[in-house]
Protein backbone atom coordinates (compact mmCIF):
# COMPACT_ATOMS: atom_id res chain seq x y z
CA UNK A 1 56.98 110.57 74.99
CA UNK A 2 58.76 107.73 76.29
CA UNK A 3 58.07 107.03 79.94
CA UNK A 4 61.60 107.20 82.35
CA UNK A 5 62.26 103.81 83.99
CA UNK A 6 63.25 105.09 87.36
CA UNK A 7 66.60 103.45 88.92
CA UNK A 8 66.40 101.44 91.78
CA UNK A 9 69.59 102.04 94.64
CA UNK A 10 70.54 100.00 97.64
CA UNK A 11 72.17 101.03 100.54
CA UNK A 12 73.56 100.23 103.47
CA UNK A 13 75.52 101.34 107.09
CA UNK A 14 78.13 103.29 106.26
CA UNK A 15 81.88 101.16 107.17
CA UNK A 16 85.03 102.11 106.72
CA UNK A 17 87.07 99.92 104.89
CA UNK A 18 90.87 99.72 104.11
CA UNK A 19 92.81 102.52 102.45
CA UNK A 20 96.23 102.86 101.60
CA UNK A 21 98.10 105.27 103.22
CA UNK A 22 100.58 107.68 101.07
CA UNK A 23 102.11 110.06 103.19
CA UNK A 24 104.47 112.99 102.56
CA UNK A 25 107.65 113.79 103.79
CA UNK A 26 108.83 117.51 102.70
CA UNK A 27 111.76 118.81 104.06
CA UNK A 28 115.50 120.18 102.93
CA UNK A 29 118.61 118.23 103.62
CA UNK A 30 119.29 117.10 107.21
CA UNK A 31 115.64 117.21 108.40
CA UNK A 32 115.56 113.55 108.93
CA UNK A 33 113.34 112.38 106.21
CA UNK A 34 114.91 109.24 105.78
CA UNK A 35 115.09 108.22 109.14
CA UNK A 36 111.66 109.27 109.87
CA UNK A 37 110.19 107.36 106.80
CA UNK A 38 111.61 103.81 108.31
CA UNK A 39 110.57 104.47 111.60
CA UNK A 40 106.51 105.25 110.59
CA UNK A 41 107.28 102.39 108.17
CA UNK A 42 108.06 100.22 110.83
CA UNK A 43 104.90 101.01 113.08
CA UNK A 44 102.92 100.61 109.82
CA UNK A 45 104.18 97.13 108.92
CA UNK A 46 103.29 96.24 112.44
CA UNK A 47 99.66 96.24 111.56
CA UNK A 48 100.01 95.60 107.80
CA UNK A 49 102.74 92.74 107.63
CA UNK A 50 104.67 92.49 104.61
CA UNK A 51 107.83 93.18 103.93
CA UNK A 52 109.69 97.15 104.33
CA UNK A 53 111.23 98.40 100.76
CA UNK A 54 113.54 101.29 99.87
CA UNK A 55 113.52 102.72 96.42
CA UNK A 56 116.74 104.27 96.99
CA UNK A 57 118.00 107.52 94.52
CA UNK A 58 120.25 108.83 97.10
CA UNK A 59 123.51 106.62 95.62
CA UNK A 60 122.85 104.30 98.93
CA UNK A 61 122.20 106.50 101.20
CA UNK A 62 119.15 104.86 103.00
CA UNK A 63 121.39 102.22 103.52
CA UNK A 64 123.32 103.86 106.06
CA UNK A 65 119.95 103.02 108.45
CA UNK A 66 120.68 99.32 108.01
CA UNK A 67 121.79 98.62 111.26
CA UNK A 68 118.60 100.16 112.93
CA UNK A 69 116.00 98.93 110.65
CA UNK A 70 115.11 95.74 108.82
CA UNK A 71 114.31 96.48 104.93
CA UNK A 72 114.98 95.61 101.53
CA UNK A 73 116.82 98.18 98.98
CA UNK A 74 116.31 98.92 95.37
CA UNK A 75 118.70 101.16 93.67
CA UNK A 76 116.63 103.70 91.69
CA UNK A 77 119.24 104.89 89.13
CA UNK A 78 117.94 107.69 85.95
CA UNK A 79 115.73 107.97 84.33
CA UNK A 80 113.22 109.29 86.81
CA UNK A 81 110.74 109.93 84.75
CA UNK A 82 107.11 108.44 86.20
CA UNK A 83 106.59 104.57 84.86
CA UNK A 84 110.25 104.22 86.19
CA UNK A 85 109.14 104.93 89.39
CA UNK A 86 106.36 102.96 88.63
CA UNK A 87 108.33 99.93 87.46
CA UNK A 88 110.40 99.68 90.79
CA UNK A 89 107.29 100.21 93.20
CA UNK A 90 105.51 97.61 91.31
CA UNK A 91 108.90 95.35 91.83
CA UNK A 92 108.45 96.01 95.62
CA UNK A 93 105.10 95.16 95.64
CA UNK A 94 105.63 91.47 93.36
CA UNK A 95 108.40 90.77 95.73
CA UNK A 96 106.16 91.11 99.14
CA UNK A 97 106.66 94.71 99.87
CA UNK A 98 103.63 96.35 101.74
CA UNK A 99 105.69 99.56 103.35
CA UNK A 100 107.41 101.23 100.49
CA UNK A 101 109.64 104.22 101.11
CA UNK A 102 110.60 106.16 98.09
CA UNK A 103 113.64 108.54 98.69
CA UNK A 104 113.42 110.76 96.67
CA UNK A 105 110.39 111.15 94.49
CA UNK A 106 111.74 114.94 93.42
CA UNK A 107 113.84 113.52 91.19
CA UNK A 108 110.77 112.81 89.04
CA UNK A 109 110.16 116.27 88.83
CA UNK A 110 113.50 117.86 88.37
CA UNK A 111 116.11 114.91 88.02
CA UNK A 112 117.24 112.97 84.73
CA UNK A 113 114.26 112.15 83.12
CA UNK A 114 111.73 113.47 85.02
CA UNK A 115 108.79 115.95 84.23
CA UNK A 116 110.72 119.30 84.03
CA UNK A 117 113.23 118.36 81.57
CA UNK A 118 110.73 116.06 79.86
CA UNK A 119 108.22 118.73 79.09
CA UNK A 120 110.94 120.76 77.73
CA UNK A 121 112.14 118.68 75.20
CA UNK A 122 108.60 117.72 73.89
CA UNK A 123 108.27 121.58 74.40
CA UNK A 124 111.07 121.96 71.36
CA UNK A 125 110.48 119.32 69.53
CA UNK A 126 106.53 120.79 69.04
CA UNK A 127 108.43 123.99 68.23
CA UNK A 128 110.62 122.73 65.46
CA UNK A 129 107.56 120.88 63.79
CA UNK A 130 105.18 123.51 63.95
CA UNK A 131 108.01 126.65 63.62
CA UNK A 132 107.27 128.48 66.65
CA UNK A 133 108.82 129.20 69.77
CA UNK A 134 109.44 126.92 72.84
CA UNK A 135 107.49 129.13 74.96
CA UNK A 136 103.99 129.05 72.50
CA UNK A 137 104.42 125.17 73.07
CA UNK A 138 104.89 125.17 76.62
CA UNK A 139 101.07 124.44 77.92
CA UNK A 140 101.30 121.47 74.98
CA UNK A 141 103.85 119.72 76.27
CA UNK A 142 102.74 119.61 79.81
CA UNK A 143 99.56 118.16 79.26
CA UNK A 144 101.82 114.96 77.57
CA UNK A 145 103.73 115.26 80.50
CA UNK A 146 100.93 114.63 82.77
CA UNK A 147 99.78 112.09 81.07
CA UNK A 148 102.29 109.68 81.71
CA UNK A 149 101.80 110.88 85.57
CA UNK A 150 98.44 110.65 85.77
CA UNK A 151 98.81 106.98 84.56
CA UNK A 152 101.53 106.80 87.04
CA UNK A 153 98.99 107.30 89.99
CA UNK A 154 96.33 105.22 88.85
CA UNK A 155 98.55 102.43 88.77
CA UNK A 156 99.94 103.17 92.22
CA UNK A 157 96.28 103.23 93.37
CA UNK A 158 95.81 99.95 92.43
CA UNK A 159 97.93 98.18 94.62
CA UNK A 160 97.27 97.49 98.26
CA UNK A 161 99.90 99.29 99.64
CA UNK A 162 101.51 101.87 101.56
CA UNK A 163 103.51 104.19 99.86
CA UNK A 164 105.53 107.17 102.12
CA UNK A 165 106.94 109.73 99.91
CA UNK A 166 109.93 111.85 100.57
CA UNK A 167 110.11 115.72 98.85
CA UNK A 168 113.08 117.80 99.02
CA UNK A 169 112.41 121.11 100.21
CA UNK A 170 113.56 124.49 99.36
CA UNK A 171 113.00 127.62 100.97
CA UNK A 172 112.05 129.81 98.38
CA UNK A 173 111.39 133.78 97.58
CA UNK A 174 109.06 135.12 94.91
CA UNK A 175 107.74 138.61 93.79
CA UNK A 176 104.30 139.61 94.47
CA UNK A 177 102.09 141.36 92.44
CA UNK A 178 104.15 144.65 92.80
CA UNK A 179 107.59 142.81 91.73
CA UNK A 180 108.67 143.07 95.44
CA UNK A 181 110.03 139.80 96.82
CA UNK A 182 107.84 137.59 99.20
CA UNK A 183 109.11 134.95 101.23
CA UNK A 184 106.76 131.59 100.76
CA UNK A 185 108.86 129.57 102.81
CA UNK A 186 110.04 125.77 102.19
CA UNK A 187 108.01 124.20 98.94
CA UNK A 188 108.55 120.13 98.27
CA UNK A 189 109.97 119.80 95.12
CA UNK A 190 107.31 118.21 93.25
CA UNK A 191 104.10 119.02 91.49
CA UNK A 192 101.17 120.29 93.36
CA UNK A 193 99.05 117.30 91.77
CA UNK A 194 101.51 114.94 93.65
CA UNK A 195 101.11 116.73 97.22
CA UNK A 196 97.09 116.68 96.17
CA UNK A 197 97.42 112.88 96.50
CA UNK A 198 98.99 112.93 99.84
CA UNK A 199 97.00 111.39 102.91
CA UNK A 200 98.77 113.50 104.84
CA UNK A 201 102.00 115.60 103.79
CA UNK A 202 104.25 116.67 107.06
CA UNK A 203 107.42 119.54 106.44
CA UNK A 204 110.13 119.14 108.28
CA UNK A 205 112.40 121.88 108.77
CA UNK A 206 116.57 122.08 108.91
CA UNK A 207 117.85 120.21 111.76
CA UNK A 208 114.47 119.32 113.19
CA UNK A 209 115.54 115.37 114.10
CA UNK A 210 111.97 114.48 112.56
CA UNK A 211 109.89 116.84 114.52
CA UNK A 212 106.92 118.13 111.98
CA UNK A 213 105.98 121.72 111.58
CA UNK A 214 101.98 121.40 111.64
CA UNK A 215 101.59 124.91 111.88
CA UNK A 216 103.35 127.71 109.78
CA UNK A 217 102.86 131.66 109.57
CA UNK A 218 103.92 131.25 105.66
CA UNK A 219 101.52 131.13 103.24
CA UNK A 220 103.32 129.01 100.85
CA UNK A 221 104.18 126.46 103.85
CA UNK A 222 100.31 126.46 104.50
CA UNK A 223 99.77 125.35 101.23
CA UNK A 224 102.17 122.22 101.63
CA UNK A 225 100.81 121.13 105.28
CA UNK A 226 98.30 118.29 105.07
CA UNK A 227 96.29 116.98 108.18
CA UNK A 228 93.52 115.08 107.81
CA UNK A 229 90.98 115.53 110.65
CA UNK A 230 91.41 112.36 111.60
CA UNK A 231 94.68 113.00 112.35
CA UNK A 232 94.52 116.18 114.02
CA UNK A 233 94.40 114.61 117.48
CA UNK A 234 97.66 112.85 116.76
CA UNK A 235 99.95 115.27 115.69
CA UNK A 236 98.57 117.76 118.04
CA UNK A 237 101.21 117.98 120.14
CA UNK A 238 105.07 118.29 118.51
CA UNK A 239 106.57 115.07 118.25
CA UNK A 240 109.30 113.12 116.98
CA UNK A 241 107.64 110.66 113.96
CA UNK A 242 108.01 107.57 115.28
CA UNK A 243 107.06 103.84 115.21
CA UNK A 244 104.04 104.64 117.16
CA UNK A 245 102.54 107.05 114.85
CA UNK A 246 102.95 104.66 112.34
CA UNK A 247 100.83 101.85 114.00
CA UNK A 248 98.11 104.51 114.98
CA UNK A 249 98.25 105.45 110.83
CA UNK A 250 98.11 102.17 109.91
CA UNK A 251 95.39 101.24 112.19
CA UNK A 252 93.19 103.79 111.13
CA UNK A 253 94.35 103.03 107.00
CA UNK A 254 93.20 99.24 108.04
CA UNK A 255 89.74 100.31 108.40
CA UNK A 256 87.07 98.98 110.96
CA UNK A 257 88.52 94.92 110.29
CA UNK A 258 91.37 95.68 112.39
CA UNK A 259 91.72 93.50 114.93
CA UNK A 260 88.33 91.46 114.04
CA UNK A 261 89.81 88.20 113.15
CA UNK A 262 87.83 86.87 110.58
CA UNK A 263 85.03 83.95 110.89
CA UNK A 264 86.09 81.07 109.46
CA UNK A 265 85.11 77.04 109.54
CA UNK A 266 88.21 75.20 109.63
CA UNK A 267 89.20 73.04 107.11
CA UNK A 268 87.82 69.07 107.54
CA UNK A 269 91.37 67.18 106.09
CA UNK A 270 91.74 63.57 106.46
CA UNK A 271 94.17 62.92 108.71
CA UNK A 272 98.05 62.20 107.01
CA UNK A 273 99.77 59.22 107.43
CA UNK A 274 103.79 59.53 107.71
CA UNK A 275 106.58 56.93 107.88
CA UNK A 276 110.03 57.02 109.21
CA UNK A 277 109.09 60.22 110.81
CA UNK A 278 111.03 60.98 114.45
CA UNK A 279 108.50 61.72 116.71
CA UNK A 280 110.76 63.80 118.77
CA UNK A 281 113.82 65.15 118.16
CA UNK A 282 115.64 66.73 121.14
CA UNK A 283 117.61 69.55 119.00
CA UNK A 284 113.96 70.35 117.18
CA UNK A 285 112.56 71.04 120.40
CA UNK A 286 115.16 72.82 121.92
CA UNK A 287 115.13 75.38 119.01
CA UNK A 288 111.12 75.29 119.41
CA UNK A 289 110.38 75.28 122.78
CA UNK A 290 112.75 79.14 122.90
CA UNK A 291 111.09 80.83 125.53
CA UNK A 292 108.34 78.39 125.68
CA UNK A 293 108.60 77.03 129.07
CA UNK A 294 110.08 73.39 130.29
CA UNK A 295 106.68 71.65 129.71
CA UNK A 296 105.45 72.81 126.62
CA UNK A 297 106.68 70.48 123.69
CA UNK A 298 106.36 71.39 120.47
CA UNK A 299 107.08 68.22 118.66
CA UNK A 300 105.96 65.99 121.40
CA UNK A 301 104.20 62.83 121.39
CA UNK A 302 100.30 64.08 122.90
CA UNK A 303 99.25 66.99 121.42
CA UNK A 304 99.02 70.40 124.29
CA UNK A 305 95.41 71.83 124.82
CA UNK A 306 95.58 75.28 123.65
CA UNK A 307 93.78 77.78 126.35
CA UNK A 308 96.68 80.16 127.12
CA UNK A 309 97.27 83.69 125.59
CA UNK A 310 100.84 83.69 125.90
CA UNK A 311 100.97 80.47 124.19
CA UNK A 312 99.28 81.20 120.99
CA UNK A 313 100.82 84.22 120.76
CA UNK A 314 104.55 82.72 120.85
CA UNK A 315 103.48 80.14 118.56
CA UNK A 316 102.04 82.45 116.21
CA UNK A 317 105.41 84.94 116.16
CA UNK A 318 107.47 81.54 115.83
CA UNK A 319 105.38 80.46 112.65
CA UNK A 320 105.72 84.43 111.21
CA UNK A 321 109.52 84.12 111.91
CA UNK A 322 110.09 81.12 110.32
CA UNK A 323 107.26 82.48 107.31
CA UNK A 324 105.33 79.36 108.06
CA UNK A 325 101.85 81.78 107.73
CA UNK A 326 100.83 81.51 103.88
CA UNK A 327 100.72 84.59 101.97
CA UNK A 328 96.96 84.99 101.51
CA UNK A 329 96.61 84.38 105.47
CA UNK A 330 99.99 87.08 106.45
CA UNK A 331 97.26 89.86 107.04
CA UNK A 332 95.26 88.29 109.36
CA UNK A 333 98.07 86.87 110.79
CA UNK A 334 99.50 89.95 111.70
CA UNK A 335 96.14 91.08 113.30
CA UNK A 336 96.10 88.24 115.36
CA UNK A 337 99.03 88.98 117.02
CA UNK A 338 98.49 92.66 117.52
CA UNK A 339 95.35 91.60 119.15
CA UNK A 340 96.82 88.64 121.19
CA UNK A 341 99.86 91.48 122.39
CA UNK A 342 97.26 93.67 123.35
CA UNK A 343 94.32 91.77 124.89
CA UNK A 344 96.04 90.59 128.34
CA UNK A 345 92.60 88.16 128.66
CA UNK A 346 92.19 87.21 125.61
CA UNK A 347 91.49 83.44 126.00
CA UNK A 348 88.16 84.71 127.99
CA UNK A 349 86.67 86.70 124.50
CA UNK A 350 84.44 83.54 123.48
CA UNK A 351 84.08 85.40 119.67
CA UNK A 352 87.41 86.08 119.11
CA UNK A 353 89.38 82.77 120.69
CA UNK A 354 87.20 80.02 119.42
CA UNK A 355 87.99 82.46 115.76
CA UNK A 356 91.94 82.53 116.37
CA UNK A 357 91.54 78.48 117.07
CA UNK A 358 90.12 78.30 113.61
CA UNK A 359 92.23 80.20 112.25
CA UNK A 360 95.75 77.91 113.88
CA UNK A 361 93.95 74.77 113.09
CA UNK A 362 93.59 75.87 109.73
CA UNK A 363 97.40 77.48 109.29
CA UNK A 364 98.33 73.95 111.06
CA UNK A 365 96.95 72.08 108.47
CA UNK A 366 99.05 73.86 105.47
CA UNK A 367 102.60 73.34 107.73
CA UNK A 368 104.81 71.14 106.21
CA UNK A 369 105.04 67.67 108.11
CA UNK A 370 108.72 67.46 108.08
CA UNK A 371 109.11 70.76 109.69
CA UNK A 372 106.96 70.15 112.97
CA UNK A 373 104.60 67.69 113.92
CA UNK A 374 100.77 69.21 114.76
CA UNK A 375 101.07 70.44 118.10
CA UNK A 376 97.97 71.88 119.67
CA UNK A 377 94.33 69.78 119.86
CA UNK A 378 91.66 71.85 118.77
């Protein structure tokens, strides 16, 4: 008898690392989905960076936010079956989307295209071929059906994003056992393998203005109610979703890295040598120095010594404006100044500063000479 080579295992302390966040938003018409989707997408972007996106199949409709939120729009027109959804998240994503709001993903179940009327017509076409009814094909032609979702997911899962979902929601009646009619209360419309993918799935009733229902005395609302014990402490009190219940998500979905600025050696570059370059330019530094203070030049002749908070943080949501941070580096760019916002004295943290110096120097060194002249001595 051959003798079992035993396996050898490593471990190590448990960490936890970075997670996209897909959240749920069931509710009927007028329960402020929409509105509530851009404002936890705009708390999550705030620790994330990247850009906001809309996958709009509500004929414009989250457009009408435009004037209170910045975001790009797709318009999601049939078929809704699952890759099409996939195909204009994944456009979102190429394009610098990190916050993707998807309003509605119902129509995937029960729109043009989507899973209902899909599984019915594979339903009679199986019926046709093989001469029986619609109804003996019926458990058939869901498992294609699911399928194509399942696929659907996986590739969702592999980007690193943050997806929020909105449901319609009905309020629905069915008979129990006996044939009498039970209320179950308001169900998403969508597949219970969707909610099961949920991070966290709040229902929002009629004319709540964004206030969640955590807690519900219908069993079918129960069902639809997702909160994570990590969350519990958040949403235990009722309260308007809001920008900051998006940061606090997106903090935790960041993992333990959040606000550790990463150790780096700055780059050694030999120094570049330019001609005909204006080494100050009065209408350059005006637009610069914004809210800067008389004495700090950007573009002047002797570099500044960096060793003030509120500089580097200025400087560092002046570069982000202007998308002067490369892509690779947006991340910890936005972490940076999260940290910077929040640390009132944090020129005095001798691991984190000397890090953020690294960090500029190195952004510094990737700037474009003709837009601004190296500013700071490190």
């Amino acid at each position: 008898m051959k003798t079992r080579q035993e396996r050898n295992f490593e471990d190590k302390p448990a960490v936890r690392s970075r997670v996209p966040l897909l959240l749920g938003l069931s509710g009927p018409a007028g329960s402020g989905k929409t509105y509530s989707a851009l404002r936890l997408a705009t708390g999550i972007q705030q620790v994330f960076g990247g850009d906001i996106y809309g996958v709009d199949t509500e004929t414009g409709r989250m457009s009408h936010y435009a004037d209170y939120f910045k975001f790009r729009v797709v318009d999601f027109e049939p078929p809704y079956n699952p890759m099409s959804y996939w195909d204009a998240i994944n456009h979102c994503y190429k394009k610098g989307g990190r916050t993707i709001v998807v309003d509605t993903a119902s129509y995937m179940h029960d729109g043009i295209g989507g899973m209902l009327l899909k599984q019915k017509e594979i339903a009679e076409t199986m019926a046709e071929k093989w001469k029986k009814s619609p109804d003996s094909c019926s458990q058939a032609a869901w498992a294609s059906v699911k399928e194509e979702f399942k696929l659907f997911i996986n590739l969702v899962r592999t980007l690193p994003i943050n997806v929020i979902w909105c449901f319609r929601a009905k309020d629905k009646t069915e008979l129990d056992d006996k044939g009498k009619p039970q209320k179950v209360g308001f169900q998403p419309i969508i597949g219970d393998d969707f909610l099961y993918e949920m991070t966290a799935n709040a229902l929002l009733y009629p004319q709540s203005k964004g206030v969640p229902t955590w807690i519900s005395s219908e069993m079918g609302e129960k069902k639809v109610i997702k909160v994570p014990k990590q969350f519990e402490g958040l949403f235990k009190e009722p309260k308007q979703l809001d920008e900051s219940i998006g940061k606090a998500l997106g903090v935790w979905a960041y993992g333990s890295d959040y606000g550790k600025p990463t150790e780096t050696k700055p780059e050694i570059t030999e120094p570049v040598k330019q001609t005909n370059i204006q080494t100050s330019d009065p209408e350059l530094d005006k637009i610069a120095n914004e809210g800067f203070g008389e004495d700090f030049s950007l573009s002047s002749e002797q570099p500044t010594k960096l060793t003030n908070r509120e500089e580097l943080l200025r400087v560092m949501k002046h570069y982000q404006k202007e998308r002067l941070i490369p892509q690779e580096n947006s991340d910890r760019g936005d972490a940076l100044i999260l940290w910077l916002e929040s640390d009132k004295e944090a020129e005095k943290n001798t691991v984190k500063w000397p890090s953020a110096m690294n960090y500029l120097a190195k952004i510094e060194s990737k700037i474009p000479a003709d837009f601004i002249e190296p500013h700071f001595s490190f």
